[in-house]
Protein backbone atom coordinates (compact mmCIF):
# COMPACT_ATOMS: atom_id res chain seq x y z
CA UNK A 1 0.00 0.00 0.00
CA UNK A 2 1.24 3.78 -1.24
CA UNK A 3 2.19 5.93 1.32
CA UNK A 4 -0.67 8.27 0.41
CA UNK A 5 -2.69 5.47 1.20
CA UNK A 6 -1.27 4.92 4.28
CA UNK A 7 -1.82 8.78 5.29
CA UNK A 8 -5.68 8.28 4.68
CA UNK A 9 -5.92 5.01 6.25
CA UNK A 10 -4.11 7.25 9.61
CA UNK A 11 -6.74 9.95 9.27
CA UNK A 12 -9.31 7.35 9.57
CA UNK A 13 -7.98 6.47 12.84
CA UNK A 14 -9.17 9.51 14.21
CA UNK A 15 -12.63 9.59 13.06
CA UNK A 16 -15.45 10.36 15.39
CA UNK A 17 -19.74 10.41 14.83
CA UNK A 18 -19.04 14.28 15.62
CA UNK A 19 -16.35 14.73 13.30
CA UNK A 20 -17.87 12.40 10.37
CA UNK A 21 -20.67 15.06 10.69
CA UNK A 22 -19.24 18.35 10.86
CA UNK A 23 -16.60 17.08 7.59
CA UNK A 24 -19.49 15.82 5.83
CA UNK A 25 -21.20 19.47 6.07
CA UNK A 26 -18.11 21.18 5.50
CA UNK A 27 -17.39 19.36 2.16
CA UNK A 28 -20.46 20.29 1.10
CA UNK A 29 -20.13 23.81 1.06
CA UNK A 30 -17.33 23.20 -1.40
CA UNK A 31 -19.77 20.90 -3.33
CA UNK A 32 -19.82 22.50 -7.33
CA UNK A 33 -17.96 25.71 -5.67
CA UNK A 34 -21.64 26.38 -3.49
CA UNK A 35 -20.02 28.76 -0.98
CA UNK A 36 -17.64 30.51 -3.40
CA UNK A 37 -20.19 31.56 -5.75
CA UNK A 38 -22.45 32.29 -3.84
CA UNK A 39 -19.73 34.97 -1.96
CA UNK A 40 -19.65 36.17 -5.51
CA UNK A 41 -22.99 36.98 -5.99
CA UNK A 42 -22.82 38.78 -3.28
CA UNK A 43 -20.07 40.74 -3.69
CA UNK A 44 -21.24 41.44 -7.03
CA UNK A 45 -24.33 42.64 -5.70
CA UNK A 46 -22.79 45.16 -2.93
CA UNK A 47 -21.13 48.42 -5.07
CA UNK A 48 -18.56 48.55 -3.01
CA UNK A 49 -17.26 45.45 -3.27
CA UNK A 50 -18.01 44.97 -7.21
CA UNK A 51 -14.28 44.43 -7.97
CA UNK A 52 -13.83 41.76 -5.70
CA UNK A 53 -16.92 39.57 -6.87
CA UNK A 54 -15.58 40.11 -10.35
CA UNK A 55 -11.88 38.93 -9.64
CA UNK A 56 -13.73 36.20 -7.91
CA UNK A 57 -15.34 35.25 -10.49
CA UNK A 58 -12.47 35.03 -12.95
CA UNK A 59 -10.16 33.48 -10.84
CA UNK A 60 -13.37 30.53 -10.09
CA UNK A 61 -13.98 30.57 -14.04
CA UNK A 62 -10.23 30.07 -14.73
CA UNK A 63 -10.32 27.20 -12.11
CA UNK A 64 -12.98 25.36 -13.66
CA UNK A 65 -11.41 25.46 -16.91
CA UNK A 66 -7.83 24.56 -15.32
CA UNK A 67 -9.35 21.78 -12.98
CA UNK A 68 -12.54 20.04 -14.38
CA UNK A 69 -11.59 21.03 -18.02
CA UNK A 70 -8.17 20.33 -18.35
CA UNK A 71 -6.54 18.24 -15.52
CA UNK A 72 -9.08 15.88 -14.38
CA UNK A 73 -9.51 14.23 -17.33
CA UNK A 74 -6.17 14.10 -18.83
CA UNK A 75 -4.23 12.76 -15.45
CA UNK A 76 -7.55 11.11 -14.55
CA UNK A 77 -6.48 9.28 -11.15
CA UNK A 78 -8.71 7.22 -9.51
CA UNK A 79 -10.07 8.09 -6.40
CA UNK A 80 -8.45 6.36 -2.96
CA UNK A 81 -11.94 4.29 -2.08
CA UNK A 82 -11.58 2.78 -5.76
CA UNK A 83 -8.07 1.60 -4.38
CA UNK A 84 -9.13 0.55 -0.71
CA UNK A 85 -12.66 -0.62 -1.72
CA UNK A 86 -12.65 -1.81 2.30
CA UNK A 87 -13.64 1.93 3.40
CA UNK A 88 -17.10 3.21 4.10
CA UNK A 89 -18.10 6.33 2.48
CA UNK A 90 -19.79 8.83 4.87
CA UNK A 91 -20.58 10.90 1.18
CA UNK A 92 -21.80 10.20 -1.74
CA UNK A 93 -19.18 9.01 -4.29
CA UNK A 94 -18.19 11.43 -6.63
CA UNK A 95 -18.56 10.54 -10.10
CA UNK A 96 -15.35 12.64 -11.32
CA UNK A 97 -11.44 11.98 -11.13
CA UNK A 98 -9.20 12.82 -8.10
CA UNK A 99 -6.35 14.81 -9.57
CA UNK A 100 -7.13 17.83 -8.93
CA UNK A 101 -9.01 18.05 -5.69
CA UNK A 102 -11.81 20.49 -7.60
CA UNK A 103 -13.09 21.35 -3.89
CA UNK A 104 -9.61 22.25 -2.87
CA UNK A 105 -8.84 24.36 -6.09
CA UNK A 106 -12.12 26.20 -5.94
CA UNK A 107 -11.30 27.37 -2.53
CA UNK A 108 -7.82 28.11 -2.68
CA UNK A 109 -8.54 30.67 -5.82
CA UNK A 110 -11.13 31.80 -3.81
CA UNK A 111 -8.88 32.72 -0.50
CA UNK A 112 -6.07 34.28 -3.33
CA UNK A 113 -8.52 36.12 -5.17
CA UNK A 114 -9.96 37.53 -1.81
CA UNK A 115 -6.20 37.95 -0.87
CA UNK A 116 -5.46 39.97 -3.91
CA UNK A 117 -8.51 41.83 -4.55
CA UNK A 118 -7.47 43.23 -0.79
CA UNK A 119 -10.37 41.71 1.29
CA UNK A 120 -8.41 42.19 4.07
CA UNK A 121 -10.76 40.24 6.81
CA UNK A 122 -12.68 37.97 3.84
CA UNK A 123 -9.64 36.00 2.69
CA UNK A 124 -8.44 35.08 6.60
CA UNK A 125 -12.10 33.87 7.16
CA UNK A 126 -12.21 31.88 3.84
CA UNK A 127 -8.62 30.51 4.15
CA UNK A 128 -9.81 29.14 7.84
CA UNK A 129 -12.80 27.69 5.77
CA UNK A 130 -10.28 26.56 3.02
CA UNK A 131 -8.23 24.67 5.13
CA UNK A 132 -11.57 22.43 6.49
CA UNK A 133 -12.86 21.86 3.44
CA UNK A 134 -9.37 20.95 1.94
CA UNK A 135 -8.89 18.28 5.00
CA UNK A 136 -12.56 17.14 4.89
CA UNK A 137 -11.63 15.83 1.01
CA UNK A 138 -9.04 13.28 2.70
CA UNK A 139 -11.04 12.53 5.97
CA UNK A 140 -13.66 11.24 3.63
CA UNK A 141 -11.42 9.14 2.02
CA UNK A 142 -12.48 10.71 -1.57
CA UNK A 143 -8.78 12.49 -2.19
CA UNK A 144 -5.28 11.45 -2.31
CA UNK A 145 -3.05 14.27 -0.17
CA UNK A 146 -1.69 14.95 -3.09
CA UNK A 147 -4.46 15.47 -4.99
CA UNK A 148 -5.27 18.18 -2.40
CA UNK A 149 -1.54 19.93 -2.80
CA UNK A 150 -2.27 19.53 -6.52
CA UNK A 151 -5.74 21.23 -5.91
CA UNK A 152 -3.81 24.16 -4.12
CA UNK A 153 -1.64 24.79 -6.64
CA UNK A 154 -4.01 25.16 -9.22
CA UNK A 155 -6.02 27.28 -6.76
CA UNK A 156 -2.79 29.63 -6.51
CA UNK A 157 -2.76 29.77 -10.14
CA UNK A 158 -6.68 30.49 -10.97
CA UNK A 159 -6.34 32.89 -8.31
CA UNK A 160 -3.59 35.01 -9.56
CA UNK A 161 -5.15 34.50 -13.53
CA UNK A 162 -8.41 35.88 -11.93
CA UNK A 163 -6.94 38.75 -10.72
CA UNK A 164 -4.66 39.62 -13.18
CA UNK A 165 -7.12 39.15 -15.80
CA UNK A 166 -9.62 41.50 -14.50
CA UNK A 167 -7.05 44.25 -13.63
CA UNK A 168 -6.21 44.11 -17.19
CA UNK A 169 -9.78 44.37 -18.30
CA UNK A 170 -10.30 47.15 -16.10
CA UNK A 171 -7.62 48.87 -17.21
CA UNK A 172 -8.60 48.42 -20.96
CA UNK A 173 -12.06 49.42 -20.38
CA UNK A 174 -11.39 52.57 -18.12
CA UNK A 175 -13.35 50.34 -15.40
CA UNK A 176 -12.12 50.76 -12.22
């Protein structure tokens, strides 16, 4: 058995009914990017914070294509509980690949599109969020850890596209 493998099989040794709960509901919030877009609906919706929903919503779209688009289906890894078929999912089983952790990538561009757009207290509450969600993915047994780092990464990089992206269109359309 992979080290990877091994890490999950370690995290499993501290599961609780509490803990199985709370990792459950915090996965879902990352479920199809739910808590991400809807932060950028409502950013988008407040004037004052305009920008920042729209850097959001780059650096998300630039994730999607990146993650789901791209990487998923051209490294397409199997998931860990295809491997150890002796686990329990808690979740549903996702239908998709495991490399890139989509949940992970979502909410990593997310935190560095907060970051960058200069949400000063947003992106310290989301990257607190980010971090649960991120873990939840390998408590569940539904992500290698490296599928997670992987997810990060490309979370880093949709981020800073999103935000570069938009300053550029701002700057081209006299849009501040």
């Amino acid at each position: 058995m992979g080290i990877e493998l091994q890490f999950l099989n370690l995290i499993q040794e501290i599961r609780t009914t509490f803990l199985d709960v709370f990792m459950s509901n915090v996965t879902k919030l990352g479920n199809v990017g739910f808590i991400w877009i809807l932060l950028t609906i409502i950013l988008l919706v407040i004037p004052k914070t305009r920008k920042s929903g729209v850097i959001l919503a780059a650096a998300l779209i630039v994730d999607l294509i990146l993650c789901n688009v791209i990487l998923k289906p051209l490294v397409a890894r199997i998931r860990p509980f295809d491997v150890n078929t002796a686990i329990q999912l808690i979740i549903a089983k996702p239908q998709d690949y495991s490399f890139p952790s989509g949940h992970t990538a979502a909410s990593v561009a997310s935190v560095v599109a907060l970051y960058l757009a200069g949400e000063k207290r947003l992106w310290k509450i989301a990257l607190i969020l980010t971090c649960f969600i991120a873990f939840s993915r390998m408590y569940l047994y539904v992500h290698y850890p490296t599928d997670v780092l992987g997810g990060a990464v490309v979370g880093v990089i949709s981020g800073y596209i999103g935000y570069k992206v938009t300053l550029r269109m701002s700057r081209h359309s006299g849009i501040n």
